[in-house]
PDB file of N, CA and C in Angstrom:
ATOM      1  N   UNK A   1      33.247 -11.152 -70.143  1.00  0.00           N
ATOM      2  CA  UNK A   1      32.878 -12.353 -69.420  1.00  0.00           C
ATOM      3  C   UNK A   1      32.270 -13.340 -70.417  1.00  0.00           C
ATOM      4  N   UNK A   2      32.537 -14.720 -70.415  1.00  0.00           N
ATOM      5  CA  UNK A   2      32.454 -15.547 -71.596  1.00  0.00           C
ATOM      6  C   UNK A   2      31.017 -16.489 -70.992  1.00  0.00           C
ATOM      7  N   UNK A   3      31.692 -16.965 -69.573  1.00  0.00           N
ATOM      8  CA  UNK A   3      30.693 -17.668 -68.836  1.00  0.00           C
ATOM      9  C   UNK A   3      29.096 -17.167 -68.878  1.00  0.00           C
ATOM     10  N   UNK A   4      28.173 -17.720 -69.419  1.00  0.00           N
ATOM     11  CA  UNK A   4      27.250 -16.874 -69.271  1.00  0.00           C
ATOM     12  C   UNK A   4      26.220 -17.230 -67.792  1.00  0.00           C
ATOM     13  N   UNK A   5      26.335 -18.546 -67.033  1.00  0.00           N
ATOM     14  CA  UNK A   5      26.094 -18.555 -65.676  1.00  0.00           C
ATOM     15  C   UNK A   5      26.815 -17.107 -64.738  1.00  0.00           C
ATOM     16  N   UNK A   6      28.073 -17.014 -65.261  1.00  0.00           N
ATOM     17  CA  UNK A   6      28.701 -16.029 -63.968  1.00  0.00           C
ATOM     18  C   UNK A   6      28.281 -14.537 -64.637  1.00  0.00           C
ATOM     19  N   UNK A   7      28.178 -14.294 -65.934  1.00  0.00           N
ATOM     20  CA  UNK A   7      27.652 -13.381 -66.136  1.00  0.00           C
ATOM     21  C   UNK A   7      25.723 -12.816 -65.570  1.00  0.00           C
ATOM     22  N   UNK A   8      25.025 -13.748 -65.402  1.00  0.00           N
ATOM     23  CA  UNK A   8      24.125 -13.981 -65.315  1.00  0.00           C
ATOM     24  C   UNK A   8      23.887 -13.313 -63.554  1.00  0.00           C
ATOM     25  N   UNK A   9      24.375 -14.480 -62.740  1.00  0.00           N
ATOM     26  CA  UNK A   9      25.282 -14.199 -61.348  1.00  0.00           C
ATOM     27  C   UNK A   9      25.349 -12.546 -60.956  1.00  0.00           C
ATOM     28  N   UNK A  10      26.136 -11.946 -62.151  1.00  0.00           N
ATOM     29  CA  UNK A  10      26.813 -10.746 -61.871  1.00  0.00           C
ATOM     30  C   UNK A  10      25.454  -9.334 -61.855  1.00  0.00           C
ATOM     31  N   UNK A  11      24.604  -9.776 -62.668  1.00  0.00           N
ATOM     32  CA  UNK A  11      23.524  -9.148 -63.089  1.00  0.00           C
ATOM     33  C   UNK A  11      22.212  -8.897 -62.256  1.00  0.00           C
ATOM     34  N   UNK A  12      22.312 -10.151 -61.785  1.00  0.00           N
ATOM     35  CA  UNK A  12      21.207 -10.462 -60.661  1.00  0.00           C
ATOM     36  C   UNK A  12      21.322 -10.010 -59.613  1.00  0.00           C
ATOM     37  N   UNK A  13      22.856  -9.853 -59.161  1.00  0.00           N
ATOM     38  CA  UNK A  13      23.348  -9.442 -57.878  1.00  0.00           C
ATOM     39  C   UNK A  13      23.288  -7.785 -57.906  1.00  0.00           C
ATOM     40  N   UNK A  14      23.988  -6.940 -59.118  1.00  0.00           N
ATOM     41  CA  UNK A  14      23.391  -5.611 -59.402  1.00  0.00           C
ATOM     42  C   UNK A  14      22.209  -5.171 -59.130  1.00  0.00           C
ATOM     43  N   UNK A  15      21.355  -5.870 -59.989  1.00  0.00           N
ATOM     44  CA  UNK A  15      19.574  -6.004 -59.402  1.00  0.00           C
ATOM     45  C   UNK A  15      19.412  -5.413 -58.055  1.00  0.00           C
ATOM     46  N   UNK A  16      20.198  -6.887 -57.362  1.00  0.00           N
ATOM     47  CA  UNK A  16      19.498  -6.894 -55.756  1.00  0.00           C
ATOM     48  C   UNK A  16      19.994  -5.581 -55.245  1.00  0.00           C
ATOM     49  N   UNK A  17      21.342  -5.167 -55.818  1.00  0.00           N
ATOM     50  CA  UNK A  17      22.094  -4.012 -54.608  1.00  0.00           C
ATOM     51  C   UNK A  17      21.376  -2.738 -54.965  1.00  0.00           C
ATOM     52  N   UNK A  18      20.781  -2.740 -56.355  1.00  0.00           N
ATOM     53  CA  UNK A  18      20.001  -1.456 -56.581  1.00  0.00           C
ATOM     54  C   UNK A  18      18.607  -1.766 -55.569  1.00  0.00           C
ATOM     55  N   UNK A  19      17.991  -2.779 -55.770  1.00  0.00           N
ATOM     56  CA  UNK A  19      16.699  -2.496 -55.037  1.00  0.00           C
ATOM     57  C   UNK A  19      16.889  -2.273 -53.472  1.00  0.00           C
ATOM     58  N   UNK A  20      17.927  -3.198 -52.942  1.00  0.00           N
ATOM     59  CA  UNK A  20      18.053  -2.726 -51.703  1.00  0.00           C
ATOM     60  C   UNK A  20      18.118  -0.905 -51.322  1.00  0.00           C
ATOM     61  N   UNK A  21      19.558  -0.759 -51.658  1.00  0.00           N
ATOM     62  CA  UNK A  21      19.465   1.081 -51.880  1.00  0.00           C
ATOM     63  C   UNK A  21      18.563   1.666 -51.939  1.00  0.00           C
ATOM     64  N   UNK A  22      17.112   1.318 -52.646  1.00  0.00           N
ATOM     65  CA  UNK A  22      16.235   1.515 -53.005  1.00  0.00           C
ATOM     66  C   UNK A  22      15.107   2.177 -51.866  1.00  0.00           C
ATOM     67  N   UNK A  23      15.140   0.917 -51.275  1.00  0.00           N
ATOM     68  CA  UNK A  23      14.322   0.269 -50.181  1.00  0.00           C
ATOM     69  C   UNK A  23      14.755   0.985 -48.697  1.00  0.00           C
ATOM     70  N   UNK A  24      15.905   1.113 -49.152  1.00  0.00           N
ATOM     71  CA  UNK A  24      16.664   1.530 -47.225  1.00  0.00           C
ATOM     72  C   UNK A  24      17.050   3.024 -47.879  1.00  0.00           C
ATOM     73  N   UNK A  25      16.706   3.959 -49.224  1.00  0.00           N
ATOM     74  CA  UNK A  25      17.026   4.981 -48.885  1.00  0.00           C
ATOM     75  C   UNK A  25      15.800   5.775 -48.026  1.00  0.00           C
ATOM     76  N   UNK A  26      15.167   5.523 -47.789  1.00  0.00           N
ATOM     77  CA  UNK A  26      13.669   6.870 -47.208  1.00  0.00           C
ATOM     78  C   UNK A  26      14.317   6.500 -45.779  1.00  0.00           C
ATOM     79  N   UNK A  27      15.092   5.500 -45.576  1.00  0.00           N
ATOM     80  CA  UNK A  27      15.511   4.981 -43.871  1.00  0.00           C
ATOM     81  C   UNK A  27      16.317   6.091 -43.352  1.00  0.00           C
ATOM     82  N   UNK A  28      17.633   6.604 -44.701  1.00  0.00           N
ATOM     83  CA  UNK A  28      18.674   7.217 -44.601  1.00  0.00           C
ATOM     84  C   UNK A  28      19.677   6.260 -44.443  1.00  0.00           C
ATOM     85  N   UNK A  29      20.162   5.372 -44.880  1.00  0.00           N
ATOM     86  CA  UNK A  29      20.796   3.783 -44.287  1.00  0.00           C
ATOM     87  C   UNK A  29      21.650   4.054 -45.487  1.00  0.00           C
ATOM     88  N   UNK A  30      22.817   4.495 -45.092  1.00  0.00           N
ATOM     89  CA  UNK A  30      24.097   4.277 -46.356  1.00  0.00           C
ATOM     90  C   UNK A  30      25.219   2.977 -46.079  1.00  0.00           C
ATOM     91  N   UNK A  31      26.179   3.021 -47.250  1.00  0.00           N
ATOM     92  CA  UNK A  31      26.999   2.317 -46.486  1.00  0.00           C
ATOM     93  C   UNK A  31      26.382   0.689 -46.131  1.00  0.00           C
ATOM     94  N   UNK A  32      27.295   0.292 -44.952  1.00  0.00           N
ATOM     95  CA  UNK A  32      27.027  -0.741 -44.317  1.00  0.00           C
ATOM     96  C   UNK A  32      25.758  -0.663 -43.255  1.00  0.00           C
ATOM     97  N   UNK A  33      25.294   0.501 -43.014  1.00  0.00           N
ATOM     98  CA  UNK A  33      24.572   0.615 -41.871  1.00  0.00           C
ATOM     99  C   UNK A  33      23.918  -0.469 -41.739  1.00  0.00           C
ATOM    100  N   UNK A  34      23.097  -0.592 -42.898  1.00  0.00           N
ATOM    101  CA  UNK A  34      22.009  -1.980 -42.931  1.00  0.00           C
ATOM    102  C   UNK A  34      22.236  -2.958 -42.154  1.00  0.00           C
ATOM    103  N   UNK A  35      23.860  -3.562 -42.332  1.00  0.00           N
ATOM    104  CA  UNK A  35      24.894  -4.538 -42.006  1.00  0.00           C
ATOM    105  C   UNK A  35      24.766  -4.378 -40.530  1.00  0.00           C
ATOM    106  N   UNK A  36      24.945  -3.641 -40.125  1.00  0.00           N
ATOM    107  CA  UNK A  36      25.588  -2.963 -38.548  1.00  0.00           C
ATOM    108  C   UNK A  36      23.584  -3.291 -38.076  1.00  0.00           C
ATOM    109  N   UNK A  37      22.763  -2.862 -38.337  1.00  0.00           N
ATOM    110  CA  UNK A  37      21.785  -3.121 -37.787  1.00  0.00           C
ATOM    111  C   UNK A  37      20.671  -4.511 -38.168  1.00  0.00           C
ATOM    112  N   UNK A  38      21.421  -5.241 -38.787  1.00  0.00           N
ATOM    113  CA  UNK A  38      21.002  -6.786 -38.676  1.00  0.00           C
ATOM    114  C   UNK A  38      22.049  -7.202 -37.644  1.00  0.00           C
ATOM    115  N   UNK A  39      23.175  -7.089 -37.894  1.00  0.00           N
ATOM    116  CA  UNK A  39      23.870  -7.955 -36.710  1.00  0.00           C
ATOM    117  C   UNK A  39      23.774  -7.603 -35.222  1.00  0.00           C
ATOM    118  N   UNK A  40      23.335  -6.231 -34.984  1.00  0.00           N
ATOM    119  CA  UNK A  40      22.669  -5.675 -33.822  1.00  0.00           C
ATOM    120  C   UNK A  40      21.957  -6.445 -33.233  1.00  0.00           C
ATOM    121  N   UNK A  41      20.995  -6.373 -34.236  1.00  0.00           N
ATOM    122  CA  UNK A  41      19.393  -7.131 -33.856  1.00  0.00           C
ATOM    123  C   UNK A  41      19.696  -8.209 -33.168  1.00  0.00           C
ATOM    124  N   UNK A  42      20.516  -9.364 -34.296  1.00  0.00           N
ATOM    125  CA  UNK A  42      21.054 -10.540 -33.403  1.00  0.00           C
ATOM    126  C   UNK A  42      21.650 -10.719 -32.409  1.00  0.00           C
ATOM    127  N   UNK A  43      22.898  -9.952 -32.012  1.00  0.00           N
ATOM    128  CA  UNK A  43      23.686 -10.079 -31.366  1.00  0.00           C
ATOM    129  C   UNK A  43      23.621  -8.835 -30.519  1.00  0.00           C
ATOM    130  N   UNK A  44      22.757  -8.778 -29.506  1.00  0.00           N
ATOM    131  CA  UNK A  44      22.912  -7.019 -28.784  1.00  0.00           C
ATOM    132  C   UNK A  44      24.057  -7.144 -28.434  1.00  0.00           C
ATOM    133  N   UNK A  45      24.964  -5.752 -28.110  1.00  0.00           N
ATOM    134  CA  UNK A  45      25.542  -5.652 -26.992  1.00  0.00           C
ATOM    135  C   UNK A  45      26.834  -6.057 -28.249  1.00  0.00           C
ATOM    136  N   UNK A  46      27.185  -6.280 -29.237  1.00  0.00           N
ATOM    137  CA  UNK A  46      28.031  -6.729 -30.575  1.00  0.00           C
ATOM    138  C   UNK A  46      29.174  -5.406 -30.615  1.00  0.00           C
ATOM    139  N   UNK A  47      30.410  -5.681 -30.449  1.00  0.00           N
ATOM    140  CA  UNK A  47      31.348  -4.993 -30.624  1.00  0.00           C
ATOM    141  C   UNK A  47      31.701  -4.737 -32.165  1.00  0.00           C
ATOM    142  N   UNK A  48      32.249  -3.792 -32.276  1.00  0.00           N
ATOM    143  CA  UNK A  48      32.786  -3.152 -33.196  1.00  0.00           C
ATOM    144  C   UNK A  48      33.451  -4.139 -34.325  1.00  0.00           C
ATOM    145  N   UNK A  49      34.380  -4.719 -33.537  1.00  0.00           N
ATOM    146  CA  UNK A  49      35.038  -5.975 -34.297  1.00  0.00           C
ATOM    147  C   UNK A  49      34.361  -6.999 -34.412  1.00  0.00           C
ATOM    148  N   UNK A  50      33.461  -6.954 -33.741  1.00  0.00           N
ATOM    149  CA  UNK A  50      32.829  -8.536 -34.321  1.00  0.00           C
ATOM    150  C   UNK A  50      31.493  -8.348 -35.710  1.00  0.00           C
ATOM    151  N   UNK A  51      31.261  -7.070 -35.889  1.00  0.00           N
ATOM    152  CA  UNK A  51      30.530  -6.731 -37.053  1.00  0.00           C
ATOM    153  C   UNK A  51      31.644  -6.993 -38.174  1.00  0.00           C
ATOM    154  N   UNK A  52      32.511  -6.065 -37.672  1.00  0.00           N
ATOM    155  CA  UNK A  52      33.865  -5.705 -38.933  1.00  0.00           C
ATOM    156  C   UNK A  52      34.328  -7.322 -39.995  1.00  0.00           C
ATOM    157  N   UNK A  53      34.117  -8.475 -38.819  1.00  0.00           N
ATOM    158  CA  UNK A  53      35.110  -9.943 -39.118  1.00  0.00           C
ATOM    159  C   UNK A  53      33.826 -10.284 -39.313  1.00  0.00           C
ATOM    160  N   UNK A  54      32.257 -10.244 -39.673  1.00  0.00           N
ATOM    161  CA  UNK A  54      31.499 -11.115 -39.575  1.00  0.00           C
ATOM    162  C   UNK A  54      30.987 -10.452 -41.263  1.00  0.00           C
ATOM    163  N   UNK A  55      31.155  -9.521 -41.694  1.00  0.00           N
ATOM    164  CA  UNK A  55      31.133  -8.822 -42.482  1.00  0.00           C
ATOM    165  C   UNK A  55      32.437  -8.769 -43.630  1.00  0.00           C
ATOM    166  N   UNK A  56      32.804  -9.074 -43.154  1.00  0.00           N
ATOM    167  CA  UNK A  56      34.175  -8.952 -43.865  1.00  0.00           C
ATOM    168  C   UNK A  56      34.591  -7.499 -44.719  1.00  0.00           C
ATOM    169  N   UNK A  57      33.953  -6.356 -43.543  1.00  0.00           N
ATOM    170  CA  UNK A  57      34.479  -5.132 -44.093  1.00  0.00           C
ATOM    171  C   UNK A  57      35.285  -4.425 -43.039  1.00  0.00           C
ATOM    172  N   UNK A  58      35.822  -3.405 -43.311  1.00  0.00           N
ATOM    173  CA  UNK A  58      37.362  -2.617 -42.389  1.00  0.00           C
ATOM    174  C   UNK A  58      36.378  -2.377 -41.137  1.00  0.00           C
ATOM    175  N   UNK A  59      36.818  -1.837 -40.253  1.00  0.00           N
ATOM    176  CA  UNK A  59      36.303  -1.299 -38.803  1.00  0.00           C
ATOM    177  C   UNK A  59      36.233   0.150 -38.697  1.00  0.00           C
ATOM    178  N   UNK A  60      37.079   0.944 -40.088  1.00  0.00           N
ATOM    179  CA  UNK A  60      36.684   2.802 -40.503  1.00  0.00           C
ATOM    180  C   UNK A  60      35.063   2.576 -40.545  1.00  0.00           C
ATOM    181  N   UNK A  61      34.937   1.597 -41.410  1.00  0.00           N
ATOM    182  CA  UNK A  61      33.317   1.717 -41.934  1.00  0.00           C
ATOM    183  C   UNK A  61      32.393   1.692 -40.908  1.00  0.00           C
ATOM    184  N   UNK A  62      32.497   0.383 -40.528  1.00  0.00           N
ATOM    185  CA  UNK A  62      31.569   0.214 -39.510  1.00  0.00           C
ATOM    186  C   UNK A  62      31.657   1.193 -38.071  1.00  0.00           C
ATOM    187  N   UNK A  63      32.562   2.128 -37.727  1.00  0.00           N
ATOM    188  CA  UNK A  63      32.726   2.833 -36.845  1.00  0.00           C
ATOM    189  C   UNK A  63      31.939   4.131 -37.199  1.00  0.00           C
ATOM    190  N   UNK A  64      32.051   4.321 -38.839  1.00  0.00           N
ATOM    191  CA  UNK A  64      31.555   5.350 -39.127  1.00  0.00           C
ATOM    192  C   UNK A  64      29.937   5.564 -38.913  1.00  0.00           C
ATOM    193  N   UNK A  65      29.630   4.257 -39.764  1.00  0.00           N
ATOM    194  CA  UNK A  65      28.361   4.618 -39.985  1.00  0.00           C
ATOM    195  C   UNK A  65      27.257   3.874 -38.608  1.00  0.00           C
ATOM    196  N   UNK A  66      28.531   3.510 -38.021  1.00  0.00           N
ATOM    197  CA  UNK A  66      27.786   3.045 -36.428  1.00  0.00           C
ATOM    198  C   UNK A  66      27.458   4.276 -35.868  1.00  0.00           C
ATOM    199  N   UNK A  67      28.413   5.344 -36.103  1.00  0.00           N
ATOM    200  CA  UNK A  67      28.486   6.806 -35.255  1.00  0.00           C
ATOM    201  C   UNK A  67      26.902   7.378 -36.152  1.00  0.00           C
ATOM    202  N   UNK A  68      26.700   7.115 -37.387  1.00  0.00           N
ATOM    203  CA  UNK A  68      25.742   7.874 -38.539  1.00  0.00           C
ATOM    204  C   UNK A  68      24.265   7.124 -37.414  1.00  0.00           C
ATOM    205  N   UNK A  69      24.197   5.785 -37.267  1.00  0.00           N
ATOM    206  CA  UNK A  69      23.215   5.585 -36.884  1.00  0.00           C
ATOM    207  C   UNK A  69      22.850   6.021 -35.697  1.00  0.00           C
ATOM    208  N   UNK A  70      23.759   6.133 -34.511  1.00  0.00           N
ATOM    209  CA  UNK A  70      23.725   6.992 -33.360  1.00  0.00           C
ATOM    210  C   UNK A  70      22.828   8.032 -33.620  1.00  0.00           C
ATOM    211  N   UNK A  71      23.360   8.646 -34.406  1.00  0.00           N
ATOM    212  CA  UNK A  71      22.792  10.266 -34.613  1.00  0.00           C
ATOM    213  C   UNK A  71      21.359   9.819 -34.880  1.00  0.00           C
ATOM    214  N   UNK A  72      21.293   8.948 -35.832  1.00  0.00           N
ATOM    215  CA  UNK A  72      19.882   8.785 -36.129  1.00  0.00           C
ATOM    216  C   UNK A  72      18.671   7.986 -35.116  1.00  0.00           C
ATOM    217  N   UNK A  73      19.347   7.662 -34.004  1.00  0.00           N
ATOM    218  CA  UNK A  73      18.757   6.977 -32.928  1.00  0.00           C
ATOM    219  C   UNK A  73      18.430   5.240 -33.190  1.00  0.00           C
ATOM    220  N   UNK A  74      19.533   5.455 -33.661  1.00  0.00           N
ATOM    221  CA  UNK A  74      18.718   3.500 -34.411  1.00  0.00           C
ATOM    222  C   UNK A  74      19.666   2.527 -33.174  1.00  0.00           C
ATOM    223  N   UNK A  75      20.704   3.508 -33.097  1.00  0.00           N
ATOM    224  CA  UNK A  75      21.460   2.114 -31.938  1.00  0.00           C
ATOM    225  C   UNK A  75      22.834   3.043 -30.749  1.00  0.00           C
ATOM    226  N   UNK A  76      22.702   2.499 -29.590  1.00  0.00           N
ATOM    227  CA  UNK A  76      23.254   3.590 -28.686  1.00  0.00           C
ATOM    228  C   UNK A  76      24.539   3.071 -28.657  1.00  0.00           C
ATOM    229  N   UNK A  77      26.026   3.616 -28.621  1.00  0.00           N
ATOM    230  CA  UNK A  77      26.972   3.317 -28.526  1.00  0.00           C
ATOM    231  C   UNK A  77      27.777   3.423 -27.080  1.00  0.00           C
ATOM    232  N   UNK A  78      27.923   2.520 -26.851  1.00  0.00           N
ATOM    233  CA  UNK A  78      28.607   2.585 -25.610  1.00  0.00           C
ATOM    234  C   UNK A  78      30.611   2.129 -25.239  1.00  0.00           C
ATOM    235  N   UNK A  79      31.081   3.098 -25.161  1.00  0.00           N
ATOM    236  CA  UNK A  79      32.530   2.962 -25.292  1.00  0.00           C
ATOM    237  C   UNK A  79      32.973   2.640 -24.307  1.00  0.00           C
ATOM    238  N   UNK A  80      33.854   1.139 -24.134  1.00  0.00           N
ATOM    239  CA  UNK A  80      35.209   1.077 -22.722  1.00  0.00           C
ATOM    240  C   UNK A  80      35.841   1.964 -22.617  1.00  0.00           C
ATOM    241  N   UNK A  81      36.560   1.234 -21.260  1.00  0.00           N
ATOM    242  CA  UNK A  81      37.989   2.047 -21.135  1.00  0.00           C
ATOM    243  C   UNK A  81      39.105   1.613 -22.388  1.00  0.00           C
ATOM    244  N   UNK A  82      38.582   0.658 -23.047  1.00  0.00           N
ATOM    245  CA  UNK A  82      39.640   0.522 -23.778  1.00  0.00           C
ATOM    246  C   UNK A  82      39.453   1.044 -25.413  1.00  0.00           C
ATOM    247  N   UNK A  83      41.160   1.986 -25.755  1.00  0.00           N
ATOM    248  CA  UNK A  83      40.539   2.709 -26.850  1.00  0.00           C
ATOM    249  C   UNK A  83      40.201   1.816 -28.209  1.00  0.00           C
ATOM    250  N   UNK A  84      39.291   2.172 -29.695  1.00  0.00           N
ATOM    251  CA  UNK A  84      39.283   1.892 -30.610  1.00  0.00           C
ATOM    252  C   UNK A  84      38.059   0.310 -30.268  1.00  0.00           C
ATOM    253  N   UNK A  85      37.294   0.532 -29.488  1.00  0.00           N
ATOM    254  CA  UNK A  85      36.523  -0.247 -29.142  1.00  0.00           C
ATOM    255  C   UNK A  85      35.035   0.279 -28.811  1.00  0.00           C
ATOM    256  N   UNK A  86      34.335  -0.496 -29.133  1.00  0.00           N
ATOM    257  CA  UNK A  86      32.538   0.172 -28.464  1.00  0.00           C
ATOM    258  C   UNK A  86      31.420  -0.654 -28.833  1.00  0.00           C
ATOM    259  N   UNK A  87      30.564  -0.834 -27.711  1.00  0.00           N
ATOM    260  CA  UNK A  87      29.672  -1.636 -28.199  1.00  0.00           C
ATOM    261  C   UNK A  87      28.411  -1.299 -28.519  1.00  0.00           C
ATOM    262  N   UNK A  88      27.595  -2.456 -29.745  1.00  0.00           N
ATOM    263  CA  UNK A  88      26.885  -1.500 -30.035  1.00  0.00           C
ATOM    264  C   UNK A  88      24.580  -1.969 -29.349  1.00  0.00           C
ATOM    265  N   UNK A  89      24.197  -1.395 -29.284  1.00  0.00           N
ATOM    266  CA  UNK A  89      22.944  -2.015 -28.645  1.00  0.00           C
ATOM    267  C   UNK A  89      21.540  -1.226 -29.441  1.00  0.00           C
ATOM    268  N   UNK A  90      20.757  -2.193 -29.870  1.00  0.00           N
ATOM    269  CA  UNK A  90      19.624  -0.979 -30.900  1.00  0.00           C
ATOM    270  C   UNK A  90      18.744  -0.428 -29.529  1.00  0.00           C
ATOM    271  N   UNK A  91      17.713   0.215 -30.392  1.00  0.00           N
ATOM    272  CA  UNK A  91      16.848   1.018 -29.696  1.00  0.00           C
ATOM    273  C   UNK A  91      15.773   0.656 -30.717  1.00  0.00           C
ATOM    274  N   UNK A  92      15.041   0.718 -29.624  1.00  0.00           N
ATOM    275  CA  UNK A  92      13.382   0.366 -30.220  1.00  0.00           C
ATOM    276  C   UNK A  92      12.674   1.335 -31.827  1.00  0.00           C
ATOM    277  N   UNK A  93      12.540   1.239 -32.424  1.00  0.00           N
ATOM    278  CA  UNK A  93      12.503   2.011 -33.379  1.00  0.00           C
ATOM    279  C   UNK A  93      11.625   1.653 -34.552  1.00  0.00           C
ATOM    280  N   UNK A  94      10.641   2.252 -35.327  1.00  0.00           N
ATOM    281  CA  UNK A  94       9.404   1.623 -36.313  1.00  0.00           C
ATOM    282  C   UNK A  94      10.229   1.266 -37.082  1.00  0.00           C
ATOM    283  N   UNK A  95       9.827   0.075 -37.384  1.00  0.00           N
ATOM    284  CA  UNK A  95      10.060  -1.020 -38.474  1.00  0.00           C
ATOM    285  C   UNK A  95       9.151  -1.138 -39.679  1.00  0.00           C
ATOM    286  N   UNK A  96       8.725  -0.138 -40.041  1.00  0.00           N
ATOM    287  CA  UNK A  96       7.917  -0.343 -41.281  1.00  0.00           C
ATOM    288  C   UNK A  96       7.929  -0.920 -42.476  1.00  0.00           C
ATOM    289  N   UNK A  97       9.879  -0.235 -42.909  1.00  0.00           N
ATOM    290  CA  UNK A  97      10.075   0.101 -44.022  1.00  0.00           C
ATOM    291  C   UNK A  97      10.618  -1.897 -44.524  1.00  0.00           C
ATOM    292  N   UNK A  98      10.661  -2.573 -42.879  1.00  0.00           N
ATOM    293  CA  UNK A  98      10.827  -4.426 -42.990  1.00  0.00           C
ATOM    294  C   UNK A  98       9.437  -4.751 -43.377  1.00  0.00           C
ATOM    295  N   UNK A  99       8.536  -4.456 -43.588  1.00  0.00           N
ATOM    296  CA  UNK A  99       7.131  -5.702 -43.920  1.00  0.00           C
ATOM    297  C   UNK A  99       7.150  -5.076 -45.640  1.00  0.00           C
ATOM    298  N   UNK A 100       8.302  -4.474 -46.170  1.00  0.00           N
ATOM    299  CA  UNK A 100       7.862  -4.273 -47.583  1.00  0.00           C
ATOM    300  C   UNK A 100       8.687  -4.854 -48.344  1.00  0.00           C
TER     301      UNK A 100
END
């Protein structure tokens, strides 16, 4: 890389994705989860696809680790009649690991 702005760019952004990881591992938060539970927050009741297109990642992911947070009680999934669809709604849950 010659540019040294975009190199610069590239470095900073590494930074951030390590400290995040960082920060959201004691949560257990892999993946997109993080993703899936900000847009929650905003949007209760947020389908599957509308994380996937707002995110601009596949709908494997976000299905997956929508199912990971289930388990972990962070957000309840609720499925139509219609298949490859589900919506998603949080659950009240300590927020600690946000005031740091």
């Amino acid at each position: 890389m010659t540019d040294p702005v975009l190199s610069s760019l590239v470095r900073i952004n590494r930074q951030r994705i390590r400290d995040l990881r960082r920060r959201l591992a004691p949560c257990g938060y892999l993946g997109v989860m993080h993703l899936i539970v900000l847009y929650v927050r905003r949007h209760p009741g947020a389908r599957q696809e509308d994380v996937a297109c707002f995110y601009a990642v596949d709908k494997t992911s976000v299905a997956r680790d929508a199912r990971r947070l289930e388990d972990m009680g962070a957000v309840t999934i609720r499925t139509p009649a219609r298949p490859c669809s589900f919506t998603l709604a949080m659950k009240v849950m300590s927020t600690s690991w946000a005031n740091t």
